[in-house]
Each structure stands twice: as structure tokens, then as C-alpha cells.
Protein backbone atom coordinates (compact mmCIF):
# COMPACT_ATOMS: atom_id res chain seq x y z
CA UNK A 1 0.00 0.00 0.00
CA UNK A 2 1.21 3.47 -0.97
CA UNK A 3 1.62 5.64 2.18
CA UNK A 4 1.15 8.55 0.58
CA UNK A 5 -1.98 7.82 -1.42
CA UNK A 6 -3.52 4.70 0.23
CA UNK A 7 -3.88 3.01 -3.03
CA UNK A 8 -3.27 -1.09 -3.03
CA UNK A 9 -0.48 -1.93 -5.21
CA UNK A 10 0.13 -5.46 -5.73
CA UNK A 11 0.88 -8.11 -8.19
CA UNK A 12 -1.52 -11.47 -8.97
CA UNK A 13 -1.46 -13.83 -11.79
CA UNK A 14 2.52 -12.11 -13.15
CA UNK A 15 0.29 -8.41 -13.84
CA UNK A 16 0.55 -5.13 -11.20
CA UNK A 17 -2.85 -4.75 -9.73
CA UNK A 18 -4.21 -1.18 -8.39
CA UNK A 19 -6.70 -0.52 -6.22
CA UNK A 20 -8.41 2.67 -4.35
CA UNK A 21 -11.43 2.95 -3.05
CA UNK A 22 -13.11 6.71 -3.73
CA UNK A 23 -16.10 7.70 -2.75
CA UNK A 24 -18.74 9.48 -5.13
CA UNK A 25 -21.85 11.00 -4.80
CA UNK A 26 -24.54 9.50 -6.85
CA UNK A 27 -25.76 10.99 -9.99
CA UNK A 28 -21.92 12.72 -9.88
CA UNK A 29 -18.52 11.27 -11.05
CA UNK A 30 -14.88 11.92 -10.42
CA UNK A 31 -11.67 11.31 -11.87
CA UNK A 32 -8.79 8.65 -11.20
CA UNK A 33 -5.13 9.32 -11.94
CA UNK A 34 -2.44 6.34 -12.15
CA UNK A 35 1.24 7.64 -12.86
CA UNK A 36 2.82 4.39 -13.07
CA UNK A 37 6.42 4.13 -14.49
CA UNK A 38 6.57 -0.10 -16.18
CA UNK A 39 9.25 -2.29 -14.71
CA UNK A 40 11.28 -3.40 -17.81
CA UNK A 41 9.19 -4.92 -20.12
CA UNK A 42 9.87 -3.61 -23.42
CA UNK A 43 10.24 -6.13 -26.03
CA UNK A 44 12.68 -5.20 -29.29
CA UNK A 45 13.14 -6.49 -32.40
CA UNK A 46 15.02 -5.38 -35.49
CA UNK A 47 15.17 -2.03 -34.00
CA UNK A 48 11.37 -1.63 -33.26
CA UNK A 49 10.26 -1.80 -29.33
CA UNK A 50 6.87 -2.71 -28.28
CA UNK A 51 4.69 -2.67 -24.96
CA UNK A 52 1.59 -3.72 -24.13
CA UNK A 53 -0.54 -2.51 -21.62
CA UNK A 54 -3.46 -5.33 -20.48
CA UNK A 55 -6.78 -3.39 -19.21
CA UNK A 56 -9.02 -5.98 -17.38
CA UNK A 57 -12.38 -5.59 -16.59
CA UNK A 58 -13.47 -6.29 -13.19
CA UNK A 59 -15.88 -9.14 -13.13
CA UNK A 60 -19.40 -8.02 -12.27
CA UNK A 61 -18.23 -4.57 -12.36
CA UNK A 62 -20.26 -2.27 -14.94
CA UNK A 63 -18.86 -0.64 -18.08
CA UNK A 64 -16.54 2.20 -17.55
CA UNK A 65 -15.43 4.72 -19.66
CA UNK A 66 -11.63 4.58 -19.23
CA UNK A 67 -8.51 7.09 -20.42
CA UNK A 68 -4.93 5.84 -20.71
CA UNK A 69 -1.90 7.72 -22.17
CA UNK A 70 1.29 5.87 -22.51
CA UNK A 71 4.07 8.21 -23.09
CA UNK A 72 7.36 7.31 -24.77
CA UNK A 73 10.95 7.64 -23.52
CA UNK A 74 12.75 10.46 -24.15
CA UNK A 75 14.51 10.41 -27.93
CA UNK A 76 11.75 7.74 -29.47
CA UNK A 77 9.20 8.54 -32.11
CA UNK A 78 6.13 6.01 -32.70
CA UNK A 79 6.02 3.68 -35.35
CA UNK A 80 2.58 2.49 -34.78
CA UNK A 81 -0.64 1.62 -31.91
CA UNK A 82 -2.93 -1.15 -31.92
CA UNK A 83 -6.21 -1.11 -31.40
CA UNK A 84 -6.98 0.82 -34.58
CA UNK A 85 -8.03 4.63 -33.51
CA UNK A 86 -5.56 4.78 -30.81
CA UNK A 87 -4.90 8.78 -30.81
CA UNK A 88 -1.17 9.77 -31.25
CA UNK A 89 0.49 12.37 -29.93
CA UNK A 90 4.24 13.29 -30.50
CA UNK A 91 4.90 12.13 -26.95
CA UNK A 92 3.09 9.01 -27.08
CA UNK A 93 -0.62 7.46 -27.27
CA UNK A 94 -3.88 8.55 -25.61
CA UNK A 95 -6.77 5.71 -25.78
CA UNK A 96 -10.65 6.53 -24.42
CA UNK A 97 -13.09 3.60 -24.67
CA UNK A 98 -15.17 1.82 -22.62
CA UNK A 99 -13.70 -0.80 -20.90
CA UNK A 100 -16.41 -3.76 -21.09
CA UNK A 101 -14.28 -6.76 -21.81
CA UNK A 102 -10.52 -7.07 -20.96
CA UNK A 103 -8.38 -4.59 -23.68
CA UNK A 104 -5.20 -4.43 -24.50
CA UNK A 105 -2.73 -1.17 -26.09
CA UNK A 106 0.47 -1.99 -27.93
CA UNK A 107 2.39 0.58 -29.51
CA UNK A 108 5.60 0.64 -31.16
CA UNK A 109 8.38 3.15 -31.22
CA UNK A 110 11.69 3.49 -32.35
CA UNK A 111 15.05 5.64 -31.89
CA UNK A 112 14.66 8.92 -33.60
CA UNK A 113 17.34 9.51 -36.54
CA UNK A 114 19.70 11.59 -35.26
């Protein structure tokens, strides 16, 4: 558990679990921020790195409209982002979907030309 924030961080099943518990007033809605940096888990090949990041839906939980934005290291330019519709940025990838089955991001990157 994070001191500072009293959010759960774990791992189960080889993935990095978070949980908080916020509370909301009904008919309202509030935001939820993860800065999380990845352990190293960048796969490379021929010069093109991927990662993956695995979004999965809590069971019996309802549909939620979810935001993630991977950015890239410093000195990296994207090559591509799966799903299709991913938005790019120059520093990376923002996503927005509803998150009502398990999901998963990839993008690719490489080293800018110098």
C-alpha cells in the first residue's frame, strides 16, 4: 500500500494490480489518476520496441469509460498503436473507450534519426 496515497499496489497472476477505493456521490462522477512508471518490459526487435498494456475488466463490475496515455521515452518517435483509432500524440498514445471486456494497447516506437 502506498503511504502517501492509500492506493493497493500489488501483483496477482505475473500483472501489477491497483486498487483505491473513492467515494462518489450519486448521480456525480470523479476522476482517477495512475502515474505508473513499467518495470522493464519492453520487447525489441530489429530495431522496433513494443509494450503492451493489459486493461481488465473487473468481473461483475459495470462498463466504464476509461482514459490511458502511454508516453514514450525520451529520444523515441512512434512507429505504430494497436487497437486501430488509438490517438497519437508526439509524446506518445492517448486511448478513451469503454472498458467492457478485458483490452489491451500496444504501440511501437523506435530511436529517432539523429
Amino acid at each position: 500500500t502506498d503511504e502517501l496515497t492509500a492506493t493497493r499496489i500489488q501483483t496477482s497472476l505475473g500483472k501489477t494490480v491497483f486498487g483505491q477505493w473513492i467515494e462518489t456521490p450519486a448521480q456525480t462522477g470523479k476522476a482517477l489518476t495512475f502515474t505508473y512508471v513499467t518495470p522493464k518490459i519492453v520487447t525489441t526487435k530489429k530495431g522496433i520496441s513494443s509494450y503492451t498494456l493489459h486493461l481488465d475488466k473487473q468481473s461483475g463490475a459495470r462498463s466504464l469509460t476509461t482514459q490511458v496515455r502511454i508516453t514514450l521515452p525520451e529520444g523515441m518517435s512512434l512507429v505504430g498503436t494497436l487497437p486501430e483509432g488509438t490517438q497519437t500524440t508526439p509524446k506518445g498514445v492517448n486511448w478513451t473507450g469503454v472498458l467492457d471486456k478485458d483490452k489491451e494497447i500496444t504501440i511501437f516506437w523506435k530511436k529517432k534519426k539523429e
